[in-house]
C-alpha atoms as a PDB file:
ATOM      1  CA  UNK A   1      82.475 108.630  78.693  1.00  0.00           C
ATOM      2  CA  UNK A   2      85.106 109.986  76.030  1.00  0.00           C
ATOM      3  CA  UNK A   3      88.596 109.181  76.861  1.00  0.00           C
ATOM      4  CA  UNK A   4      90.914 111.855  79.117  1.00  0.00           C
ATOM      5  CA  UNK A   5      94.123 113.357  76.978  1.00  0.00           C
ATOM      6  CA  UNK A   6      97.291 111.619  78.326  1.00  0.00           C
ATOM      7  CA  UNK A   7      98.909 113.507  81.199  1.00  0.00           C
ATOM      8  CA  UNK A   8     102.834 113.045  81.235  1.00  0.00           C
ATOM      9  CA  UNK A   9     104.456 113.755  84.364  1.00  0.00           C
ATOM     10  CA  UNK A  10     108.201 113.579  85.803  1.00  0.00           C
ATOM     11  CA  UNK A  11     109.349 112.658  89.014  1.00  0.00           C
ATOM     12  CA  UNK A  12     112.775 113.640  90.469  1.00  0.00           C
ATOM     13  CA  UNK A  13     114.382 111.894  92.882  1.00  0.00           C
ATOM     14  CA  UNK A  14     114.104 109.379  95.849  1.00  0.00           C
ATOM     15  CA  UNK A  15     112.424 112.390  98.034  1.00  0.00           C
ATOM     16  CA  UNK A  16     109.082 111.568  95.551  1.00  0.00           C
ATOM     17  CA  UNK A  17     108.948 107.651  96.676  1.00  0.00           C
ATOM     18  CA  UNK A  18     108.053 106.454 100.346  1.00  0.00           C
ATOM     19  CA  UNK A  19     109.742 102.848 101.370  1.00  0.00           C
ATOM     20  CA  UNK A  20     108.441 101.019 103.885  1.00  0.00           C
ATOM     21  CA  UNK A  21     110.286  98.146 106.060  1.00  0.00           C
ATOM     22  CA  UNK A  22     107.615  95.370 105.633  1.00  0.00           C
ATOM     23  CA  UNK A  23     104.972  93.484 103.723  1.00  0.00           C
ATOM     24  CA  UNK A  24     102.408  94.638 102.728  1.00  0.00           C
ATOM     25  CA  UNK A  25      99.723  95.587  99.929  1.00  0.00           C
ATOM     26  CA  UNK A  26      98.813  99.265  98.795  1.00  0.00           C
ATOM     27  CA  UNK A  27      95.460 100.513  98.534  1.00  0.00           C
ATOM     28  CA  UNK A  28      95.454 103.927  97.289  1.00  0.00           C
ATOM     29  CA  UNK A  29      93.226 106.827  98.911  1.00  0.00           C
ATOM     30  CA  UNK A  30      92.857 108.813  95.908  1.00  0.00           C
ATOM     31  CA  UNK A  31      91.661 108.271  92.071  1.00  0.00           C
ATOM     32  CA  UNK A  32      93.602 107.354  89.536  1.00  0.00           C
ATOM     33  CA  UNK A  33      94.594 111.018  87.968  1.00  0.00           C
ATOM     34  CA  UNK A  34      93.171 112.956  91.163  1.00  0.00           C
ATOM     35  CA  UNK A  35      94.841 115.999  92.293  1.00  0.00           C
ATOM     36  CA  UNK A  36      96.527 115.438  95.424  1.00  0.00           C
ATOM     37  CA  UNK A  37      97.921 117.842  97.870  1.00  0.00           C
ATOM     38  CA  UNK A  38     100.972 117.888  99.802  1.00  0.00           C
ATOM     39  CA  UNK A  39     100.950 115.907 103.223  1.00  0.00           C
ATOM     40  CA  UNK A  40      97.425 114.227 101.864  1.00  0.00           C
ATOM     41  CA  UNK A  41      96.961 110.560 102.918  1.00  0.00           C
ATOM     42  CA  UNK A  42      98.461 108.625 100.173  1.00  0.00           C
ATOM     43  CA  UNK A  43      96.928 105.349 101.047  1.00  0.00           C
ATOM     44  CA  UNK A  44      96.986 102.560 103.604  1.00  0.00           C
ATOM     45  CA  UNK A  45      99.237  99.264 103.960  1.00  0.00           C
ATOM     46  CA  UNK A  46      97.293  95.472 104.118  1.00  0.00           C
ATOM     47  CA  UNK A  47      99.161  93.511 106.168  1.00  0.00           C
ATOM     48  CA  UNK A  48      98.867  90.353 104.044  1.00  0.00           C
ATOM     49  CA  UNK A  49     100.608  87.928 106.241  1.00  0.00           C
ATOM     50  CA  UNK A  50      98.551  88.469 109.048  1.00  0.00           C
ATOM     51  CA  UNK A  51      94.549  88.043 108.459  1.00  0.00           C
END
């Protein structure tokens, strides 16, 4: 598979980041370099300290 050109993007502000108040690991619930739409799941939190 040939490589994909290198898509710069920019992101403005705190409004573009979502904190979250405990542990945790990310798992992503798109791609890498999927299009997203706005209010699409981003992903879902692991507790890790709790099996």
């Amino acid at each position: 598979m040939p490589a994909q050109q290198t898509r710069f993007m920019q992101v403005r502000g705190r409004g573009a980041f979502v904190y979250m108040m405990s542990n945790g690991m990310f798992e992503p619930a798109a791609d890498l370099g999927a299009t997203v739409q706005d209010g699409q799941l981003a992903g879902f939190i692991h507790a890790i300290d709790q099996p």
